[in-house]
Protein backbone atom coordinates (compact mmCIF):
# COMPACT_ATOMS: atom_id res chain seq x y z
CA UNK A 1 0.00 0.00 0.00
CA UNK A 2 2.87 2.49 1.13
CA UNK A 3 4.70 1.96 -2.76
CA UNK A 4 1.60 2.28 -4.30
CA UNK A 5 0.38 5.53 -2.44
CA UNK A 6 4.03 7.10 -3.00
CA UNK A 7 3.86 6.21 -6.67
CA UNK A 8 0.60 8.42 -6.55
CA UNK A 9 1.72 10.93 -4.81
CA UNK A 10 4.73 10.89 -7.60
CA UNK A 11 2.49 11.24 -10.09
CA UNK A 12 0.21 13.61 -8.18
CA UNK A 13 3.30 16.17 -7.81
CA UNK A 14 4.37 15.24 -11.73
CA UNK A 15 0.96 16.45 -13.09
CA UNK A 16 0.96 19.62 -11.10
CA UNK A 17 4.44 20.36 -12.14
CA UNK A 18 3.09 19.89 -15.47
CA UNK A 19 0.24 22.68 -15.27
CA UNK A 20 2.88 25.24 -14.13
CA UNK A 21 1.76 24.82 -10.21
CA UNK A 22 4.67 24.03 -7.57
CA UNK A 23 2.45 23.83 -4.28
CA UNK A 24 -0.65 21.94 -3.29
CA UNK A 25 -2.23 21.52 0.36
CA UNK A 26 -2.74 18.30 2.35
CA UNK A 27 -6.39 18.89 1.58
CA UNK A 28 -5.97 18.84 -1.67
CA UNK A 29 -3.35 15.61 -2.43
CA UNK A 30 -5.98 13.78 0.31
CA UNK A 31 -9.09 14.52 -2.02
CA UNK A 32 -6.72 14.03 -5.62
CA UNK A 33 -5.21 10.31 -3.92
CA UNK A 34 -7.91 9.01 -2.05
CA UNK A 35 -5.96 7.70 0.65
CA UNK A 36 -5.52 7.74 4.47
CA UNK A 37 -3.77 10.74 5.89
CA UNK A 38 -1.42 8.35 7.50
CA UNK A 39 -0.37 6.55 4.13
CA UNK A 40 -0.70 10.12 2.59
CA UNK A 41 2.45 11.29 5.13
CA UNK A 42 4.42 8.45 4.63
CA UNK A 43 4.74 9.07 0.77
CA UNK A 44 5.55 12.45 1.73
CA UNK A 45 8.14 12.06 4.13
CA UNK A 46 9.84 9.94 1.32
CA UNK A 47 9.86 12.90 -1.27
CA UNK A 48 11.15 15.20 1.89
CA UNK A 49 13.89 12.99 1.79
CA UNK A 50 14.75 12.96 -1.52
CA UNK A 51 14.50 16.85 -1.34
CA UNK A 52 11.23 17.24 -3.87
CA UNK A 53 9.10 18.45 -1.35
CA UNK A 54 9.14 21.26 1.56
CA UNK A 55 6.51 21.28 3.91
CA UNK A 56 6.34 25.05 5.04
CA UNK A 57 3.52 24.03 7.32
CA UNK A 58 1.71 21.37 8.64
CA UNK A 59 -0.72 20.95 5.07
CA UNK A 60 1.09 23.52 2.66
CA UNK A 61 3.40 21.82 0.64
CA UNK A 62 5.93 22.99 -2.33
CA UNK A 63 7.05 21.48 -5.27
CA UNK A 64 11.37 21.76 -5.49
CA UNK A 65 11.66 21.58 -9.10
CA UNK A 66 15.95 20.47 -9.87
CA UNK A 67 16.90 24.01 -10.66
CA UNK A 68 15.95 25.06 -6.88
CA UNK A 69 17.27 21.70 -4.82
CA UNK A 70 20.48 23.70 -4.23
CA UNK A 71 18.65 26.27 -1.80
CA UNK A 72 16.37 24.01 -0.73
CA UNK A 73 13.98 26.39 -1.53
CA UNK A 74 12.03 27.97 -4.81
CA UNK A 75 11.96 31.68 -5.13
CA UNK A 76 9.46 33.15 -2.55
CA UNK A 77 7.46 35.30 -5.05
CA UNK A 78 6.79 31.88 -6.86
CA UNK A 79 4.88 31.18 -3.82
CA UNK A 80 4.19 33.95 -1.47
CA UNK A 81 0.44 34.56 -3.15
CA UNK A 82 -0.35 30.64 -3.20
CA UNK A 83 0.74 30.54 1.28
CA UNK A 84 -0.90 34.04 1.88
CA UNK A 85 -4.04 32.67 0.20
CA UNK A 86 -3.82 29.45 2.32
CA UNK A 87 -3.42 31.57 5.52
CA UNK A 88 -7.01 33.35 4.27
CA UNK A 89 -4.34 36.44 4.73
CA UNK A 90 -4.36 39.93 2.59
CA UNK A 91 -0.39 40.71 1.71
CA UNK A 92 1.88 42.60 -0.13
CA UNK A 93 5.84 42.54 -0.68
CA UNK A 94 7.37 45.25 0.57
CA UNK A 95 10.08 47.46 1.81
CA UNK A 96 13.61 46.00 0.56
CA UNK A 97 12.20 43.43 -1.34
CA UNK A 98 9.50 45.61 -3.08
CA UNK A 99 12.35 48.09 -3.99
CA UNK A 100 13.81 44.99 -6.19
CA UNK A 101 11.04 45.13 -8.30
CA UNK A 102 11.73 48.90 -9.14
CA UNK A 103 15.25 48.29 -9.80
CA UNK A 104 16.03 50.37 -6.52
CA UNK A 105 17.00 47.78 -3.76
CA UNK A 106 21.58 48.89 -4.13
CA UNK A 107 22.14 44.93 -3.14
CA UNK A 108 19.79 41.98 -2.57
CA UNK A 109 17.99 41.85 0.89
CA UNK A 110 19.09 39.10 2.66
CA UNK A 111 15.28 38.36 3.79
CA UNK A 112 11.75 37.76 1.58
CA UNK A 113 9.91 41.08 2.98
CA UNK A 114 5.84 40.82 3.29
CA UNK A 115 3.81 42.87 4.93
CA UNK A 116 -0.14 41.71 6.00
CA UNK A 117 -2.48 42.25 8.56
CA UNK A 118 -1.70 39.51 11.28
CA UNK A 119 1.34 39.25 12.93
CA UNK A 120 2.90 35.96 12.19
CA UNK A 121 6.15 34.54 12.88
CA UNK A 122 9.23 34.23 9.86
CA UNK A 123 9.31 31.02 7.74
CA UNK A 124 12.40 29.66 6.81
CA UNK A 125 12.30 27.36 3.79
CA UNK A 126 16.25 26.22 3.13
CA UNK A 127 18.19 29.05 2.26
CA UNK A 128 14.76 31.26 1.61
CA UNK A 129 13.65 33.27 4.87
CA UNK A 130 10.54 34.80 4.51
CA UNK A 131 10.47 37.93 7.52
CA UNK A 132 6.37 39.25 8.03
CA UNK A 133 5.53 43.06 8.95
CA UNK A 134 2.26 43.63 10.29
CA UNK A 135 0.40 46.38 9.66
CA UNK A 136 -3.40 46.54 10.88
CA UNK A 137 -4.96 49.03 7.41
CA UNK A 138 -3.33 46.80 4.90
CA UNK A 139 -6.15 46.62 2.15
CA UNK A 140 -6.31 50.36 1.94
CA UNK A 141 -2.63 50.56 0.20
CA UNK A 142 -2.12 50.45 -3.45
CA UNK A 143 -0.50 47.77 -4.89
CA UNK A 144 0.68 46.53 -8.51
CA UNK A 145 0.80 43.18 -9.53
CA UNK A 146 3.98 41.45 -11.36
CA UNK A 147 4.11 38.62 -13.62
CA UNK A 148 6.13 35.59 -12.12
CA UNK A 149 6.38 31.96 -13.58
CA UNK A 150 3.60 30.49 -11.21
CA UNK A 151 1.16 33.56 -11.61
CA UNK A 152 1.29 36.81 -10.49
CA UNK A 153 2.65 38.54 -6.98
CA UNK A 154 1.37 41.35 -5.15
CA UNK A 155 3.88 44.27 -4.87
CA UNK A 156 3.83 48.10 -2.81
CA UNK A 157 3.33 50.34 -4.99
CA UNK A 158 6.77 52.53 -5.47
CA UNK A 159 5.28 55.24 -2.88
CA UNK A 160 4.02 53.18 -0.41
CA UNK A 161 7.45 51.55 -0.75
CA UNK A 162 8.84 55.00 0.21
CA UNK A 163 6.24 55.41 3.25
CA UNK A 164 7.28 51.97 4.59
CA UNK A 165 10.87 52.12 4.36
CA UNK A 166 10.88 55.40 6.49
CA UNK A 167 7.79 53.77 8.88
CA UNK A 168 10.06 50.17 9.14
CA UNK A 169 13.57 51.80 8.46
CA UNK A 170 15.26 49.05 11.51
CA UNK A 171 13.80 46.44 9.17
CA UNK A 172 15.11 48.48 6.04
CA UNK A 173 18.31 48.63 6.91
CA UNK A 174 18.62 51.68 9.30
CA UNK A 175 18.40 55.13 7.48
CA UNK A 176 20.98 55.96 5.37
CA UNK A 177 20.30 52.41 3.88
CA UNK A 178 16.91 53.72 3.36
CA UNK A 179 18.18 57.23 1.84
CA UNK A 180 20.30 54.91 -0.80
CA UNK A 181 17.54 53.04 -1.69
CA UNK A 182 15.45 56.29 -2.22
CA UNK A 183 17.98 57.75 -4.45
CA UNK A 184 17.04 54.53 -6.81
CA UNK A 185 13.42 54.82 -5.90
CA UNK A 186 12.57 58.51 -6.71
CA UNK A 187 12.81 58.10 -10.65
CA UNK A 188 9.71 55.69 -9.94
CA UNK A 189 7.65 57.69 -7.68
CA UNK A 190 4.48 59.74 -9.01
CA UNK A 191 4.13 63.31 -7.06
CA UNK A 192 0.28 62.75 -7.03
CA UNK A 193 0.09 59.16 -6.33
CA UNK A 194 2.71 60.92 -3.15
CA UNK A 195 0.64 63.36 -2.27
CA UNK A 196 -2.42 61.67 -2.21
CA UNK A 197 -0.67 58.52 0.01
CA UNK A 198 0.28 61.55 2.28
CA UNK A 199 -3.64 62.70 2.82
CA UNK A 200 -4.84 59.17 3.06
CA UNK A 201 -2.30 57.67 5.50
CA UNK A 202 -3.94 60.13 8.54
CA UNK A 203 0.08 60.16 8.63
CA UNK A 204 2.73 62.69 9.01
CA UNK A 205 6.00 61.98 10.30
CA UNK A 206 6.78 59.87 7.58
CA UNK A 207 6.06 62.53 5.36
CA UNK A 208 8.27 65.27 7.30
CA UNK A 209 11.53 62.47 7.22
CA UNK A 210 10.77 61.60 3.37
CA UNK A 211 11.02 65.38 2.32
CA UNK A 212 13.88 65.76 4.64
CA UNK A 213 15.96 63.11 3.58
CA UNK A 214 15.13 63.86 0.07
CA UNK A 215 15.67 67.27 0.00
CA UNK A 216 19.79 66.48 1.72
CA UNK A 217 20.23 64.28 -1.19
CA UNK A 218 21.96 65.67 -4.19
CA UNK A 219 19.46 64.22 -6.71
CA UNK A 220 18.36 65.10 -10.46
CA UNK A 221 15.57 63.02 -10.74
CA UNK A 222 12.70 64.77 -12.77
CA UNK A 223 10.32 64.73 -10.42
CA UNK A 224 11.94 65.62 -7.56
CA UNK A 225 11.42 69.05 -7.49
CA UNK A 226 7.47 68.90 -7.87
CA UNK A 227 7.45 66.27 -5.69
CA UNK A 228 9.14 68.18 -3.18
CA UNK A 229 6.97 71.38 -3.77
CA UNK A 230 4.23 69.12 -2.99
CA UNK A 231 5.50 67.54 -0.15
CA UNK A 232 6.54 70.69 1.25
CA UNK A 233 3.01 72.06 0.60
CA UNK A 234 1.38 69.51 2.24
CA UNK A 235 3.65 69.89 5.76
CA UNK A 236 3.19 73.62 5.71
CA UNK A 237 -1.03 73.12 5.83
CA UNK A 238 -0.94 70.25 8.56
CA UNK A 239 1.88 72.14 11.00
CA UNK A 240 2.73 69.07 12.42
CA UNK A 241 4.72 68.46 15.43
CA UNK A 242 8.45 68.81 15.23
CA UNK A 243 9.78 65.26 14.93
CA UNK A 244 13.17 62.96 15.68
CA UNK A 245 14.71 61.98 12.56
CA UNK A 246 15.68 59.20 14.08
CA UNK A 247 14.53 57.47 17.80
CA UNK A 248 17.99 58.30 19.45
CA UNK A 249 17.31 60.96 21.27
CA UNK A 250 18.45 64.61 20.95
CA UNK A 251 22.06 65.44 21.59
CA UNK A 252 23.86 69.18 21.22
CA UNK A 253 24.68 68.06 17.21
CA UNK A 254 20.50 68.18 16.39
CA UNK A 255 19.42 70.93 13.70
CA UNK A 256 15.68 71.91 13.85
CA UNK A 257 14.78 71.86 10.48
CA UNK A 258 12.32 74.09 10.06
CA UNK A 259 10.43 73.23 5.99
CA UNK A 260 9.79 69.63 7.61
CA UNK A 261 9.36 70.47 11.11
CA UNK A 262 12.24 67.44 11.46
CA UNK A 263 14.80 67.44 14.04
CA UNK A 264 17.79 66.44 12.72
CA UNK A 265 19.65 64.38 14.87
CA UNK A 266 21.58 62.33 12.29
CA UNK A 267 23.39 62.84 9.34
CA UNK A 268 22.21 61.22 6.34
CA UNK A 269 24.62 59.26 4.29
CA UNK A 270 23.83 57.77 0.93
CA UNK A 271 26.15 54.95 -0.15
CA UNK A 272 25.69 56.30 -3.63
C-alpha cells in the first residue's frame, strides 16, 4: 500500500508540475489520492527525503523543481500569493524586497519582505527566509501586480514603498540604507500618487523624514522638485509636530529643520 500511495503521490506532484503549479495543500493531495492521511504522510516524508518536497507548514506543501534543490527552496514570489491565500491572509511585498522590483533595492535583501495584517512569525524554507511586517490598514494601500512563472505577486506600490521604508527603516536597513535606496526609488515615484498617500495615510511623520531626507540628497531626478513642492506644501497646511529623525534621542549636534518640522539628529549618508 505504502509503494503504491508514493507512486501516486509521484504522479500527483508530476501532473501539477506539469500545469505550471509548484504547491498543493494536504487537503488537496488527500481529495486528488484518495488515501488515508497516515499513508498520505508516509509518501511524503519519502519525497522530503529525496529533497522534492518542503513542507512550510503542517498541510502547505511545495514542489522543489531540480533548478531550486540547491537552496532548498524555490523563489518566494513563486509562492508567497499561493501561502498568503492558504493563511485566508491579505499581503503585499514590501520594503527592501519591493524596492527589487523597481530596480532600486543597491544589493539583494538578505530576507523575503511581506507585509499583512496579522502578525505571524518568519518562515524559513532552506536558504529562503521569509520575515512578516504587520500592519493593521493593509487593504487600503495600493498595490501593482507582477508577472512571475507560477502567476502573479502582489507588490507596494513605489510610494508606499517609500512610506514603509521610512515607517520600518530598523527592518530596512537603518536610514541611510533607506536614503540609498530612495535615491534609486525617486525616478519611480508619481508626485500625485505621493501626495495623495500623504492625505490618506492620517500620517505625518513619515512625510516630514521623506522630504527631509530627500531634500539632503543631491538628486536630479525629474520629479523631484514637484514632488518636493508638494511635499513641502502639504507639511506647511498640517503644521505638524516637530519630529526625531531618528529614535535616538536629541544630543547638542540636532538641527531643527524648520520646511519639515524634522529634528535632525543624524546625518544622512547615501552609499551612492
Amino acid at each position: 500500500m505504502f509503494m503504491k500511495t508514493a507512486k501516486h503521490l509521484t504522479e500527483y506532484v508530476i501532473s501539477l508540475e506539469e500545469k505550471g503549479e509548484y504547491c498543493f495543500t494536504t487537503n488537496q493531495a488527500l481529495k486528488a489520492l484518495g488515501v488515508s492521511k497516515k499513508a498520505f504522510q508516509m509518501s511524503l516524508g519519502r519525497l522530503r527525503k529525496k529533497k522534492q518536497l518542503v513542507t512550510l507548514s503542517k498541510k502547505f506543501h511545495l514542489i522543489i523543481s531540480p533548478e531550486y534543490r540547491s537552496i532548498g527552496c524555490l523563489p518566494p514570489d513563486h509562492f508567497i500569493s499561493a501561502y498568503m491565500q492558504f493563511l485566508n491572509l491579505p499581503y503585499y511585498v514590501c520594503l527592501l524586497s519591493a524596492a527589487v522590483y523597481y530596480g532600486a533595492a543597491h544589493q539583494k535583501p538578505q530576507v523575503f519582505q511581506v507585509m499583512t495584517n496579522r502578525q505571524i512569525n518568519s518562515v524559513i524554507c532552506g536558504k529562503v527566509t521569509i520575515n512578516f511586517n504587520f500592519k493593521k490598514n493593509i487593504s487600503a494601500m495600493p498595490i501593482e501586480t507582477f508577472a512571475v512563472p507560477t502567476g502573479y505577486v502582489k507588490i507596494a506600490t513605489p510610494e508606499v514603498t517609500a512610506m514603509d521604508l521610512l515607517k520600518y527603516n530598523k527592518s530596512s536597513g537603518g536610514i541611510n540604507h533607506v536614503a540609498t535606496v530612495l535615491t534609486e526609488l525617486i525616478e519611480k515615484i508619481d508626485p500625485e500618487k505621493m501626495l495623495q498617500l500623504a492625505i490618506d495615510s492620517g500620517e505625518v511623520t513619515w512625510v516630514q523624514k521623506l522630504g527631509y531626507i530627500l531634500e539632503s540628497l543631491e538628486l536630479d531626478a525629474n520629479d523631484k522638485d514637484k514632488l518636493l513642492e508638494q511635499l513641502k506644501k502639504f507639511i506647511n497646511e498640517c503644521k505638524p509636530r516637530y519630529a526625531l529623525l531618528v529614535n535616538n534621542g536629541i544630543d547638542g549636534m540636532a538641527i531643527k529643520n524648520k520646511t519639515w518640522r524634522i529634528i535632525a539628529n543624524h546625518k544622512i549618508e547615501s552609499d551612492l
